[in-house]
N, C-alpha and C. Protein backbone atom coordinates (compact mmCIF):
# COMPACT_ATOMS: atom_id res chain seq x y z
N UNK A 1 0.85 -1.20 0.00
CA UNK A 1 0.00 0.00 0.00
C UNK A 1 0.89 1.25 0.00
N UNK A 2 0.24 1.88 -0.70
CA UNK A 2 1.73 3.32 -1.12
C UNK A 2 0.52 4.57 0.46
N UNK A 3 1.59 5.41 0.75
CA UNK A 3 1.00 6.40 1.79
C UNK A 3 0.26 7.40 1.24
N UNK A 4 -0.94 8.09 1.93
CA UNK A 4 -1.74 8.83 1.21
C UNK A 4 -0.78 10.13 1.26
N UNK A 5 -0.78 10.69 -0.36
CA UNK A 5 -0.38 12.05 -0.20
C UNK A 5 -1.07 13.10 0.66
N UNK A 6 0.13 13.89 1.45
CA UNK A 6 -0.52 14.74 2.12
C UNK A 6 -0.52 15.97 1.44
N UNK A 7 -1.08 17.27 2.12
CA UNK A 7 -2.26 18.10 1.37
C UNK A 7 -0.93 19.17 0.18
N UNK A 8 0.46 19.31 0.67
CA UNK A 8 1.60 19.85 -0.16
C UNK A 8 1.70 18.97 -1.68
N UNK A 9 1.68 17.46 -1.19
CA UNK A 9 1.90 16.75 -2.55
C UNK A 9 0.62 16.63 -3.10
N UNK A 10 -0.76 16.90 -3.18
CA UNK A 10 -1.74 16.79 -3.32
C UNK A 10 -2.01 18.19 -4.31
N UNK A 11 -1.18 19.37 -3.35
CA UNK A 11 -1.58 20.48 -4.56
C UNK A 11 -0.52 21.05 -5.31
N UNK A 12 0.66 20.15 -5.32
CA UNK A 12 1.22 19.91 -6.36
C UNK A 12 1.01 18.71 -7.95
N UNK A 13 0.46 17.95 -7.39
CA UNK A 13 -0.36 17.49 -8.20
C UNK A 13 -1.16 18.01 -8.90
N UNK A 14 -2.19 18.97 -8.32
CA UNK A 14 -3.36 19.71 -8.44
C UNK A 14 -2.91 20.61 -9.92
N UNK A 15 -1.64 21.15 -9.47
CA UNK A 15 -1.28 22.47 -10.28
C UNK A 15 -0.51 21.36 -11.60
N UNK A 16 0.10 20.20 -11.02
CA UNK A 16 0.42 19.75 -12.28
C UNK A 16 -0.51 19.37 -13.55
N UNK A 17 -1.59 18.91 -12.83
CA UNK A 17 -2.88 18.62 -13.78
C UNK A 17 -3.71 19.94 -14.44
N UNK A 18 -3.06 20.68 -13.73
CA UNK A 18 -3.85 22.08 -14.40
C UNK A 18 -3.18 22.45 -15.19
N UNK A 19 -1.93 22.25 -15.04
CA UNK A 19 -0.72 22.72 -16.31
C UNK A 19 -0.96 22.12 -17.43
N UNK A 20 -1.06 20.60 -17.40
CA UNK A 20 -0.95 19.46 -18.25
C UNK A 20 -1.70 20.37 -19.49
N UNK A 21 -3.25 20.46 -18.50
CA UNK A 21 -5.09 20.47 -19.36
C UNK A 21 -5.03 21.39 -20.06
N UNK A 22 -4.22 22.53 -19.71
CA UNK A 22 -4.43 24.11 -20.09
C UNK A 22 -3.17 23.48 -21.61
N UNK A 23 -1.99 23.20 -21.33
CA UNK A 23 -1.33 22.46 -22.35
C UNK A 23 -2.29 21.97 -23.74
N UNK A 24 -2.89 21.16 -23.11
CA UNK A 24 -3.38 20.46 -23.94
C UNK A 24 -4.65 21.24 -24.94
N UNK A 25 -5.23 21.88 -24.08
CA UNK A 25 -6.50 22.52 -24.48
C UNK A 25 -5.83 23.67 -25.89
N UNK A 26 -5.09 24.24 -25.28
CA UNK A 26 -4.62 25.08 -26.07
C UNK A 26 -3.54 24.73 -27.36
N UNK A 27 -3.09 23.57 -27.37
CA UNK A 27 -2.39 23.03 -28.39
C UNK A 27 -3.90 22.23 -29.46
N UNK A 28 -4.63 21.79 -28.44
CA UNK A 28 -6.33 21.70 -29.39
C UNK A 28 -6.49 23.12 -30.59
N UNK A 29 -7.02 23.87 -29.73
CA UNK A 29 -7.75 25.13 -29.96
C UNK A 29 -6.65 25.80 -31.25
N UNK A 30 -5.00 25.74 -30.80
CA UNK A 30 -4.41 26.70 -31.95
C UNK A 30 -3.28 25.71 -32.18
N UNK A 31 -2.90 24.59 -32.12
CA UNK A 31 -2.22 23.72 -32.78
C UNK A 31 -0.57 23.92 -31.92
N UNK A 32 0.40 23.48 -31.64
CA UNK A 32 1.43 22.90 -30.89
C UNK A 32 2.39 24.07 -31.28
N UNK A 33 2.34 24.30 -32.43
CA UNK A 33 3.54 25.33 -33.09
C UNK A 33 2.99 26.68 -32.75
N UNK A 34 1.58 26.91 -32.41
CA UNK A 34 1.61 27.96 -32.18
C UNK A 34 0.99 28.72 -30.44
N UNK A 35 1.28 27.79 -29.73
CA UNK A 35 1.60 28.01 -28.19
C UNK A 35 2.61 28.24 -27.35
N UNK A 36 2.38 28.75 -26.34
CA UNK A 36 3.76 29.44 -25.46
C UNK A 36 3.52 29.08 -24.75
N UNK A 37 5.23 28.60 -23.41
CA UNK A 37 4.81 28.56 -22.23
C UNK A 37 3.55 29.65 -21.49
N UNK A 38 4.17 30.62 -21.72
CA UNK A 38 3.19 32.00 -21.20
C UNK A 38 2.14 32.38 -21.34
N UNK A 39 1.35 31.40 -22.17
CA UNK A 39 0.46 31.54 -22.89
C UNK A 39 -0.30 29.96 -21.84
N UNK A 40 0.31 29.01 -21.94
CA UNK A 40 -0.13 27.90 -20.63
C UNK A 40 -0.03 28.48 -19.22
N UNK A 41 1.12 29.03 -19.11
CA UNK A 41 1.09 29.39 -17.60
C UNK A 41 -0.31 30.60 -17.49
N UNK A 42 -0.56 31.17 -18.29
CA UNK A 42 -1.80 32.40 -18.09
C UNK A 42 -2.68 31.50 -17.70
N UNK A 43 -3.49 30.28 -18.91
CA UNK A 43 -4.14 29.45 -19.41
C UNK A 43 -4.68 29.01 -17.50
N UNK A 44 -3.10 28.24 -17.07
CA UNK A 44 -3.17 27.71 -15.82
C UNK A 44 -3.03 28.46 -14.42
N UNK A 45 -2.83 29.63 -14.56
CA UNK A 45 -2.63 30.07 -13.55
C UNK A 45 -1.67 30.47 -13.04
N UNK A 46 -0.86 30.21 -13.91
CA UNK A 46 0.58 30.35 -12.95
C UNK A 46 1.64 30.88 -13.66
N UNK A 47 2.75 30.91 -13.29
CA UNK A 47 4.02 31.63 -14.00
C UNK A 47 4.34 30.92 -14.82
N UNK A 48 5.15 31.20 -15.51
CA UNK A 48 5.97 30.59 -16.57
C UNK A 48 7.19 30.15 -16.05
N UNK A 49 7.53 30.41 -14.72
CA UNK A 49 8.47 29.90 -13.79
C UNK A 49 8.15 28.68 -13.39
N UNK A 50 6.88 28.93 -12.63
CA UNK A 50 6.30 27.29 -12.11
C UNK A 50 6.39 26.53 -13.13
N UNK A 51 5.84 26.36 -14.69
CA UNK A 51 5.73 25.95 -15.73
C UNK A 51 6.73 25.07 -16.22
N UNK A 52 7.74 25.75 -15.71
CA UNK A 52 9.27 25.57 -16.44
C UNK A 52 9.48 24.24 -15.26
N UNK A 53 9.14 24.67 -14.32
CA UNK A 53 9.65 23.79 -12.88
C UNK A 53 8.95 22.60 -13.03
N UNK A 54 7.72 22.24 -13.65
CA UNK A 54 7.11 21.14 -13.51
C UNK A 54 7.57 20.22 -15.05
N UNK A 55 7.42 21.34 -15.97
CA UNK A 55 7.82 20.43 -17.45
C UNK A 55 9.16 20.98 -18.07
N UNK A 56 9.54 20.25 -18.37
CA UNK A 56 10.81 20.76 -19.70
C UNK A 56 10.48 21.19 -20.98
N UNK A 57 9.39 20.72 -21.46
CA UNK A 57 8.69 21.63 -22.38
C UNK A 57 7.43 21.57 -22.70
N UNK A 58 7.10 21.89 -23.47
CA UNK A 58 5.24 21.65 -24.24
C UNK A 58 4.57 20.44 -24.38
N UNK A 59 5.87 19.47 -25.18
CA UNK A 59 5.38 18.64 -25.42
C UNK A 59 5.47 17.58 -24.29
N UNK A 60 6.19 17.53 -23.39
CA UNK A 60 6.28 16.82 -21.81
C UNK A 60 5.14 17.29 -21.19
N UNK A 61 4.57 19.01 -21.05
CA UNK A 61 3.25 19.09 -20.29
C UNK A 61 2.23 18.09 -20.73
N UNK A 62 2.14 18.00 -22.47
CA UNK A 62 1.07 17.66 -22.82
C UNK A 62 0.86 15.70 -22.69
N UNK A 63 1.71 15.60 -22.67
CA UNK A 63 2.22 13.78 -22.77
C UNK A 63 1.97 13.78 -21.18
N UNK A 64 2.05 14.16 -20.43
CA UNK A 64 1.59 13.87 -18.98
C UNK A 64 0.70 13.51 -18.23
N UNK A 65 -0.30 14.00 -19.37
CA UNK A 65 -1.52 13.21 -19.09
C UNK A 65 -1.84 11.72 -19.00
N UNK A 66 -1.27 11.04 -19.92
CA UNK A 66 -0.47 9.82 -20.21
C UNK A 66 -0.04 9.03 -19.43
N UNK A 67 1.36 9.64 -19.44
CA UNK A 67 2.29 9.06 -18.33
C UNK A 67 1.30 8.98 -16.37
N UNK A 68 0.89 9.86 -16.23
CA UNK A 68 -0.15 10.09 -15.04
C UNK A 68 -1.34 9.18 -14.76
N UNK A 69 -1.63 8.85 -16.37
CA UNK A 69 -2.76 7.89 -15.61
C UNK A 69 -2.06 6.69 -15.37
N UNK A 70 -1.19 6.00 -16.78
CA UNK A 70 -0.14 5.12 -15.74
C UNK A 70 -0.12 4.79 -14.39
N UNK A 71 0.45 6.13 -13.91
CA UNK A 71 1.06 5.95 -12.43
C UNK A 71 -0.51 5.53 -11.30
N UNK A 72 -1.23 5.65 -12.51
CA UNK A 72 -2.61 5.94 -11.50
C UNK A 72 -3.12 4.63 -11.64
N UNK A 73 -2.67 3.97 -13.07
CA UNK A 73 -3.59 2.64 -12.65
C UNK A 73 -2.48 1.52 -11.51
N UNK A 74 -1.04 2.04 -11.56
CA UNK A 74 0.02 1.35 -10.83
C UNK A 74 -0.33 1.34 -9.52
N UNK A 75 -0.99 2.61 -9.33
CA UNK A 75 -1.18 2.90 -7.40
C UNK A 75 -2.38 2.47 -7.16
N UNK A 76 -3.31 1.97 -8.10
CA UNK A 76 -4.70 1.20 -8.03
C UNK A 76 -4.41 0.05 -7.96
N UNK A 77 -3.33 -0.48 -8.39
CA UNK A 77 -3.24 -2.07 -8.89
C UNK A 77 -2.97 -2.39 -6.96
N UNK A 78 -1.65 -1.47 -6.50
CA UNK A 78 -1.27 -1.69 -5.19
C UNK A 78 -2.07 -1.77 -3.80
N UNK A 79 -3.37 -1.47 -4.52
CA UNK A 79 -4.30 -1.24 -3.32
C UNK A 79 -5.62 -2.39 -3.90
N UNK A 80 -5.37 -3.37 -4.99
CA UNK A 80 -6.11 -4.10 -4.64
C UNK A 80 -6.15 -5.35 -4.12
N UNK A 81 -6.90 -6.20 -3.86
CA UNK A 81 -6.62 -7.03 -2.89
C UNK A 81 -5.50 -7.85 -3.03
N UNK A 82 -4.92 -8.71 -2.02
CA UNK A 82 -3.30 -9.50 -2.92
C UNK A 82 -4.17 -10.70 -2.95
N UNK A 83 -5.09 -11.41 -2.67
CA UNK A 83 -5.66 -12.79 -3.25
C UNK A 83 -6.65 -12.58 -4.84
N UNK A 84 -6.55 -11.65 -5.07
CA UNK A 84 -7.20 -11.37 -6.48
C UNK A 84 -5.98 -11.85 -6.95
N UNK A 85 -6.64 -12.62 -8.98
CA UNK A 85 -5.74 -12.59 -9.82
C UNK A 85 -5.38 -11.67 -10.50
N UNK A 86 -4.22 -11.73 -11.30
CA UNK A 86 -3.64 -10.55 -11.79
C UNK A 86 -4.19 -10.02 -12.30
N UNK A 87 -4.58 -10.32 -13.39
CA UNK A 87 -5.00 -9.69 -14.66
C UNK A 87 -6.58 -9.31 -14.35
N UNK A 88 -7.11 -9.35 -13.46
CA UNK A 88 -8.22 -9.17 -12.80
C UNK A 88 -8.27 -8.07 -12.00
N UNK A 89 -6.93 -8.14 -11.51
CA UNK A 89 -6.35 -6.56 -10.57
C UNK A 89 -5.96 -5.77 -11.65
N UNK A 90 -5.28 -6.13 -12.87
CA UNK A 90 -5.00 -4.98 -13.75
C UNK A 90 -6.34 -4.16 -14.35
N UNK A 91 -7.49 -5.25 -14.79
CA UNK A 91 -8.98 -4.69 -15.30
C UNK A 91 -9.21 -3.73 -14.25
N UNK A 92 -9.30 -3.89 -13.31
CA UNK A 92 -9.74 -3.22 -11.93
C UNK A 92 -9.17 -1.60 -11.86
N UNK A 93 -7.94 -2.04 -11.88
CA UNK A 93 -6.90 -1.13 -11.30
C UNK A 93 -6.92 0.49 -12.66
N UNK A 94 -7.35 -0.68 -14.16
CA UNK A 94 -7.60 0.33 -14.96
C UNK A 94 -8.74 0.95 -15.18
N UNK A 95 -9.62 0.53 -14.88
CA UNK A 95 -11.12 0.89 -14.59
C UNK A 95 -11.06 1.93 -13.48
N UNK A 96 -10.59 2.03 -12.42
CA UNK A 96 -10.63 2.94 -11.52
C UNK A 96 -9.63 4.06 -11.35
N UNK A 97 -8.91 4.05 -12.45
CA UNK A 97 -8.52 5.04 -13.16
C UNK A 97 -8.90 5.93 -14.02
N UNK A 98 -9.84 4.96 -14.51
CA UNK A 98 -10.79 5.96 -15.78
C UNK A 98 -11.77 7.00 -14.99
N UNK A 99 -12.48 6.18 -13.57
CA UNK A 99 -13.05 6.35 -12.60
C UNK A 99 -12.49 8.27 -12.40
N UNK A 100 -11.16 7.74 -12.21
CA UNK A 100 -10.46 9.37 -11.53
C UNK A 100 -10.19 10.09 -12.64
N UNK A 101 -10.50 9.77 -13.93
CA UNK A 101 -9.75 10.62 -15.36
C UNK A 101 -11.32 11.39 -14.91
N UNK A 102 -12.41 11.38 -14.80
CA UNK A 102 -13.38 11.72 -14.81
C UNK A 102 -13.69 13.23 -14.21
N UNK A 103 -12.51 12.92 -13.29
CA UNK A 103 -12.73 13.84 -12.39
C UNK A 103 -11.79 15.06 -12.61
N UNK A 104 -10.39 14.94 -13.60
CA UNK A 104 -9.54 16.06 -13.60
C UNK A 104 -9.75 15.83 -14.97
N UNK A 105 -10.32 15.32 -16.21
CA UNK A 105 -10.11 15.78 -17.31
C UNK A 105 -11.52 16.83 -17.33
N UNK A 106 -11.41 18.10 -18.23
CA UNK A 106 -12.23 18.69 -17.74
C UNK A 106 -13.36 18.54 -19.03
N UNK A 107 -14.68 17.92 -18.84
CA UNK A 107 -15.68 17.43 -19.24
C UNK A 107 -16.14 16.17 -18.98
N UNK A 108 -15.18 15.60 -18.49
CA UNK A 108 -14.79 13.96 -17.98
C UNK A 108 -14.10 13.46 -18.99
N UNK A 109 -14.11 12.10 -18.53
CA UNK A 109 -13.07 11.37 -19.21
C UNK A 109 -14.53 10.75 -20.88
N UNK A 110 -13.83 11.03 -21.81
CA UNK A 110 -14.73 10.79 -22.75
C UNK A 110 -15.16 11.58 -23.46
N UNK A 111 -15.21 12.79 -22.61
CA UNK A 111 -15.99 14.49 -23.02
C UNK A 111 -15.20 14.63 -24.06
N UNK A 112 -15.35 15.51 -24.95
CA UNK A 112 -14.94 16.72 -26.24
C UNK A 112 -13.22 16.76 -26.05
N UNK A 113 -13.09 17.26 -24.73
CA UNK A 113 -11.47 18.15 -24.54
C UNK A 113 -10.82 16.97 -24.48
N UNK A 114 -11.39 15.86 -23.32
CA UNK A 114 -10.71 15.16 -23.24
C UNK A 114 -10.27 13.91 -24.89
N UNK A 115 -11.39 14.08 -25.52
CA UNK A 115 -11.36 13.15 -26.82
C UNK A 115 -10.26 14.20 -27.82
N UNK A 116 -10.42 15.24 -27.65
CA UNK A 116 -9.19 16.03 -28.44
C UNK A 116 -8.14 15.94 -28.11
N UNK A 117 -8.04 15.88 -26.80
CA UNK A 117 -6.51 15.68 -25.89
C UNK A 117 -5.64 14.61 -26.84
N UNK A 118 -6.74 13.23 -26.64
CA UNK A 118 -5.94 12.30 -26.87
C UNK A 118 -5.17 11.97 -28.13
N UNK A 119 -6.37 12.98 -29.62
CA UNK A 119 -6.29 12.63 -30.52
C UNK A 119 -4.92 13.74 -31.04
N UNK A 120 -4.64 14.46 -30.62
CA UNK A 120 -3.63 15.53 -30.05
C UNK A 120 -2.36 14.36 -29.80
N UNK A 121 -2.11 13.98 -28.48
CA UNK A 121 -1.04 13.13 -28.30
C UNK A 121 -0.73 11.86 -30.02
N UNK A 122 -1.79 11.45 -29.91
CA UNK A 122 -1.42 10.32 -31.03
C UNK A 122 -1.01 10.75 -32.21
N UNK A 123 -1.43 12.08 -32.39
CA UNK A 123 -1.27 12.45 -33.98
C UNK A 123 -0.63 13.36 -34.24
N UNK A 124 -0.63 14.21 -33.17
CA UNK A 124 0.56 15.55 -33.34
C UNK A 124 2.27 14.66 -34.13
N UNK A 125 2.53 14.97 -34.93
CA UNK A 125 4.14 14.09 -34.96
C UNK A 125 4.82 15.17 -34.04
N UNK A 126 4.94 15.98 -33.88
CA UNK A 126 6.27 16.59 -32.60
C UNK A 126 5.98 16.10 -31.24
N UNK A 127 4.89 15.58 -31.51
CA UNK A 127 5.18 14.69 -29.86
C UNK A 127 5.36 13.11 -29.70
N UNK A 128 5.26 12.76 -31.20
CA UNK A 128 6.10 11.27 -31.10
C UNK A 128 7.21 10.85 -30.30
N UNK A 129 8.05 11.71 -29.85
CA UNK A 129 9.34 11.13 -29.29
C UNK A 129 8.98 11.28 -27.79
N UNK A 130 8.05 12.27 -27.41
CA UNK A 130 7.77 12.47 -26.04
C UNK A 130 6.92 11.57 -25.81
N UNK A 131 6.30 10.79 -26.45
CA UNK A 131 4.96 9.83 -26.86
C UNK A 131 5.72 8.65 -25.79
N UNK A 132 6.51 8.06 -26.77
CA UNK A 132 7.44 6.91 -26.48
C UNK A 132 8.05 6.95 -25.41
N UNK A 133 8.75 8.42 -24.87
CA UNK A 133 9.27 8.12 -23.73
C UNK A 133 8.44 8.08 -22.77
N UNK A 134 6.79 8.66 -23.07
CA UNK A 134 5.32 8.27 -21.69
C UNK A 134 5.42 7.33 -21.40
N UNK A 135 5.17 6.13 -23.03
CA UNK A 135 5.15 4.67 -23.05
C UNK A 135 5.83 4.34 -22.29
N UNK A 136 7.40 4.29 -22.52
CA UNK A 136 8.30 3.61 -22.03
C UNK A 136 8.29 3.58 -19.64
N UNK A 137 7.81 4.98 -19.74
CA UNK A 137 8.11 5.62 -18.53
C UNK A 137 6.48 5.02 -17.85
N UNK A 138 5.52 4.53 -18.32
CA UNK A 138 4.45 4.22 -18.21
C UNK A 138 4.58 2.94 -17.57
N UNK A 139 5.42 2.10 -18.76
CA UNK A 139 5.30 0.52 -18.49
C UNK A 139 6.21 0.61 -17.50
N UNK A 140 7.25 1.54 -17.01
CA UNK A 140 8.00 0.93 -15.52
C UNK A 140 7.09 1.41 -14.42
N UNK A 141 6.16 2.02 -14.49
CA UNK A 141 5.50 2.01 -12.85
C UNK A 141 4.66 1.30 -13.08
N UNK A 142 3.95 0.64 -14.11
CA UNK A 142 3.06 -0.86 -14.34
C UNK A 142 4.06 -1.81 -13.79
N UNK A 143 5.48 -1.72 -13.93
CA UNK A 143 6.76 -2.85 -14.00
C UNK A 143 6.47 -2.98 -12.20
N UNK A 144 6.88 -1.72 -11.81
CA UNK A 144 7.38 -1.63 -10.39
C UNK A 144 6.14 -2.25 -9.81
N UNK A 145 4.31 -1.85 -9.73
CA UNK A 145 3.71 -2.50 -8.97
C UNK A 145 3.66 -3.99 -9.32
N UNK A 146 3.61 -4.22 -10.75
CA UNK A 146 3.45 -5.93 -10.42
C UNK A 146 4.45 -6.42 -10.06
N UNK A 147 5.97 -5.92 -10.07
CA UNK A 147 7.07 -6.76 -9.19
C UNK A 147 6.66 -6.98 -7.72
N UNK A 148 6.00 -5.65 -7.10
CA UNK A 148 5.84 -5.82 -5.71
C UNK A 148 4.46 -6.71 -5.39
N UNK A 149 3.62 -6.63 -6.55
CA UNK A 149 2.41 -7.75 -5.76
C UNK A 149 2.93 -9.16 -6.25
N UNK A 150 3.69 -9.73 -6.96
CA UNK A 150 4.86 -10.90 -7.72
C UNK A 150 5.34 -11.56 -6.57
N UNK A 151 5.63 -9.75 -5.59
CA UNK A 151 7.22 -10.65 -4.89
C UNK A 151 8.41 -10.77 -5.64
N UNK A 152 9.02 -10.16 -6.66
CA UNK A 152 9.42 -10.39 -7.71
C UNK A 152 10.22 -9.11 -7.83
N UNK A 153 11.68 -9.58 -8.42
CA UNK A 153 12.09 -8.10 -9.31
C UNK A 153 11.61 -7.21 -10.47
N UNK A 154 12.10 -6.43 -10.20
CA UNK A 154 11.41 -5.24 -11.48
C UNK A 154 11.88 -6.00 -12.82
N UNK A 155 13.26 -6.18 -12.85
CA UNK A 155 14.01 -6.75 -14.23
C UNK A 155 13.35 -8.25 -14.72
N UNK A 156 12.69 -8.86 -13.74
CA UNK A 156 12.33 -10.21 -14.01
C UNK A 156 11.38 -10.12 -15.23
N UNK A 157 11.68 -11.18 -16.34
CA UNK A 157 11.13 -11.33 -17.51
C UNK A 157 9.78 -11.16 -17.66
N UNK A 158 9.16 -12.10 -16.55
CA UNK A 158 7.49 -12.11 -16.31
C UNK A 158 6.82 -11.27 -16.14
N UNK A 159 7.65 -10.57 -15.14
CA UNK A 159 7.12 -9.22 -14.75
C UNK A 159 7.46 -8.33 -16.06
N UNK A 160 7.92 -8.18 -16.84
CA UNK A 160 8.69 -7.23 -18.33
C UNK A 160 7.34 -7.52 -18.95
N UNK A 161 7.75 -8.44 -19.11
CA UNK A 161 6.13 -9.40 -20.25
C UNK A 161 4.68 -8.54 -19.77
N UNK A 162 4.61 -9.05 -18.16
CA UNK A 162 3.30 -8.76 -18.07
C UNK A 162 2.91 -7.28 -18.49
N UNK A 163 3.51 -6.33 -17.72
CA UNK A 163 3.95 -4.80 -17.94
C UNK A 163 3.72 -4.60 -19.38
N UNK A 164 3.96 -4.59 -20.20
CA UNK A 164 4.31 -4.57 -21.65
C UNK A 164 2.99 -5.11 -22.16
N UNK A 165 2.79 -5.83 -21.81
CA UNK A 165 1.04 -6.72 -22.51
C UNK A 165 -0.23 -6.10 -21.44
N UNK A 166 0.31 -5.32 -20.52
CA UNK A 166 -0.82 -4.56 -19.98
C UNK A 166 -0.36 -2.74 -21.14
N UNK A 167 0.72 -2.86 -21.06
CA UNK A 167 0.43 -1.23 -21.33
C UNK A 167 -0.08 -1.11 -22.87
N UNK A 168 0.04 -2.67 -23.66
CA UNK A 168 -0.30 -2.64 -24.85
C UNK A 168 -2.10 -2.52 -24.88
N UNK A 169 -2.28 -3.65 -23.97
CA UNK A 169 -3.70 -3.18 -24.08
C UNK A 169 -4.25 -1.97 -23.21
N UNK A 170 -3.93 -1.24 -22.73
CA UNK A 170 -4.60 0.30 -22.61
C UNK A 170 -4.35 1.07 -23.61
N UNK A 171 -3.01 0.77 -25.09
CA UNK A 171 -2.89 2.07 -25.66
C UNK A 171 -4.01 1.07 -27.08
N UNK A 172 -4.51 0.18 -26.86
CA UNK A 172 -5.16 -0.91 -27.91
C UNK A 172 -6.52 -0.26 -27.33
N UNK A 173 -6.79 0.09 -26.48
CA UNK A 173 -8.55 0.03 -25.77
C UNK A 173 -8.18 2.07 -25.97
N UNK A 174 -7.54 2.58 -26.29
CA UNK A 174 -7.78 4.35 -26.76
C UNK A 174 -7.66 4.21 -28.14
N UNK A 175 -6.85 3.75 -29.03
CA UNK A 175 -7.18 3.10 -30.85
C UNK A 175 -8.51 2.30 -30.57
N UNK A 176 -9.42 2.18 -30.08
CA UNK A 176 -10.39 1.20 -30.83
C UNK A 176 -11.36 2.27 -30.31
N UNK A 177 -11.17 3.04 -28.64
CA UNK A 177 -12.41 3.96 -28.70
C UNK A 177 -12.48 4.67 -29.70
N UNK A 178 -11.44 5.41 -30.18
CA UNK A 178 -11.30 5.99 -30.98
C UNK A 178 -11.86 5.68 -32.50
N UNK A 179 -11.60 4.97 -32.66
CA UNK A 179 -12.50 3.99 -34.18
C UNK A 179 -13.97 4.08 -33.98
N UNK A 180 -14.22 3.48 -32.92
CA UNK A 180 -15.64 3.32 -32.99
C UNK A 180 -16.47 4.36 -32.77
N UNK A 181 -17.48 4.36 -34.06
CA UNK A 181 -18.43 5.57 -34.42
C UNK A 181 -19.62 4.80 -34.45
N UNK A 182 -20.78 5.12 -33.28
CA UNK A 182 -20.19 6.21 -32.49
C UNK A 182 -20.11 5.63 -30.88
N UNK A 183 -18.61 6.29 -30.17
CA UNK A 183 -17.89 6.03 -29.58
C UNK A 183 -18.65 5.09 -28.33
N UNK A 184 -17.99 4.25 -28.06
CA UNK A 184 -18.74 3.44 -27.11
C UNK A 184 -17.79 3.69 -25.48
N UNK A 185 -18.25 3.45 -24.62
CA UNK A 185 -18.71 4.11 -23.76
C UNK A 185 -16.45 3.17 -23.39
N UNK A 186 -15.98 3.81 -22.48
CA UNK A 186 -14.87 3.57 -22.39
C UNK A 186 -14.24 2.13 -21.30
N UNK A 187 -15.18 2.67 -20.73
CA UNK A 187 -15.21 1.29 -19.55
C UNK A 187 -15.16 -0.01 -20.44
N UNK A 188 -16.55 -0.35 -21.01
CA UNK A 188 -17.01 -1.34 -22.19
C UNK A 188 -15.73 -1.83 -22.72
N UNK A 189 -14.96 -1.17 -23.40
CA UNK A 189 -13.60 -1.48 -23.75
C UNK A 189 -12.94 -1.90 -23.22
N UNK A 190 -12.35 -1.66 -22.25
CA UNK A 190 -11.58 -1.71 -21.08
C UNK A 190 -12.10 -3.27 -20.69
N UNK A 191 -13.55 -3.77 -20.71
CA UNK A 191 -13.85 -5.19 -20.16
C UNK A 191 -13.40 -5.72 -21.62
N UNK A 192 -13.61 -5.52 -22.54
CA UNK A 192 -13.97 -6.33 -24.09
C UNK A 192 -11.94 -6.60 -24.03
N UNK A 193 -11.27 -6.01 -24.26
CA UNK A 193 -9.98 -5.92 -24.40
C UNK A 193 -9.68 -6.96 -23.07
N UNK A 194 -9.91 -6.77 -21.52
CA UNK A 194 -9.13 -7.54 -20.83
C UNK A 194 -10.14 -9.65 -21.25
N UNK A 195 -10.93 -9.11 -22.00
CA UNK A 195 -11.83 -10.58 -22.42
C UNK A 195 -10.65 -10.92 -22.85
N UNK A 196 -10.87 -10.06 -23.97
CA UNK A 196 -9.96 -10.77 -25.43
C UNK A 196 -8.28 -11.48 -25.27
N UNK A 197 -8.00 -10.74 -23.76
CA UNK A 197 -6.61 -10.83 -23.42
C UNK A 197 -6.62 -12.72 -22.84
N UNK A 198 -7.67 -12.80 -21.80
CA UNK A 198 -8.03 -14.00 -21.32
C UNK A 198 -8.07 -15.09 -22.29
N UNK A 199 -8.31 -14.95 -23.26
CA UNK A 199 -8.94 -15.71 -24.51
C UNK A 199 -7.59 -16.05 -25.12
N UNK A 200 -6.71 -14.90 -25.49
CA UNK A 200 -5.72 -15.54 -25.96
C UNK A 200 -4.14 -16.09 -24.73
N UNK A 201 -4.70 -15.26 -23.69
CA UNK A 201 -3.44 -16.13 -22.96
C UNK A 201 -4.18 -16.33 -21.68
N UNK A 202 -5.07 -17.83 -21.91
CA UNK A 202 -5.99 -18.23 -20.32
C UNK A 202 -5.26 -18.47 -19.39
């Protein structure tokens, strides 16, 4: 069980998610090439100092969204029960993530901004390289909780494998919401994908 953030790391968080949205919203609205830090920090509230302090650049604010829910289905996975099966704690753990996207993406998770957000990350090409390093930076805090509910090292193969075939199917269940017209509800996915996963490796 990870410790509850207290109320300093909580509204640092707060301001990071506000940075991210305002990022994102505004690379929507006027496209990536033509946004400024100063122009996010207004957006969010804050300086272009703080701005600087939380991201290294535009395209790191905007990929954070990403990388964040990651960490969010990792700290869900850690808090569910340890006699559940895995891949049962991963459905879970990602489901109640979507649960909390609901709550800081602003329309919810599914809404307009948030469906632009995403289509933003996937398709912008200047954020391909920041893309990959979410991915990459994604599947090690997927890595780190299933080593610790394993019992297991981080480097251990199984644990690599599993990590990697979970983070494939969350970026497989945002390509298929995405396809489907008209859009089916996100959760739905999220069960249909961990089916399909069962099916091919029972």
């Amino acid at each position: 069980m990870t410790e509850r953030p207290n109320l300093r790391d909580r509204r640092r968080q707060e301001t990071r998610v506000d940075i991210s949205w305002a990022a994102v919203r505004l690379t929507v609205e006027h496209g990536l090439s033509n946004v400024t830090i100063e122009e996010i920090a207004r957006a969010a509230g804050v300086s272009p100092r703080t701005v600087n302090n939380y991201f290294s650049s535009k395209a790191e604010a905007i990929v954070a969204r990403h990388q964040d829910r990651a960490r969010g289905i990792a700290d869900h996975l850690r808090a569910r029960p340890a006699a559940e099966p895995l891949w049962t704690a991963l459905r879970e753990a990602s489901l109640a993530q979507l649960d909390d996207d609901r709550g800081t993406a602003p329309g919810g998770t599914g809404g307009p901004q948030w469906t632009a957000g995403v289509r933003v990350m996937i398709a912008e090409p200047a954020l391909a390289g920041e893309f990959l390093k979410a991915n990459v930076a994604a599947e090690e805090s997927l890595a780190e909780a299933i080593a610790e509910r394993l019992g297991a090292d981080v480097h251990d193969l199984r644990v690599q494998l599993i990590a990697t075939t979970a983070g494939g199917v969350l970026r497989a269940v945002i390509q298929e919401w995405l396809r489907t017209d008209p859009p089916a509800e996100l959760s739905t996915i999220v069960h249909q994908a961990f089916d399909t996963l069962a099916e091919v490796l029972p």
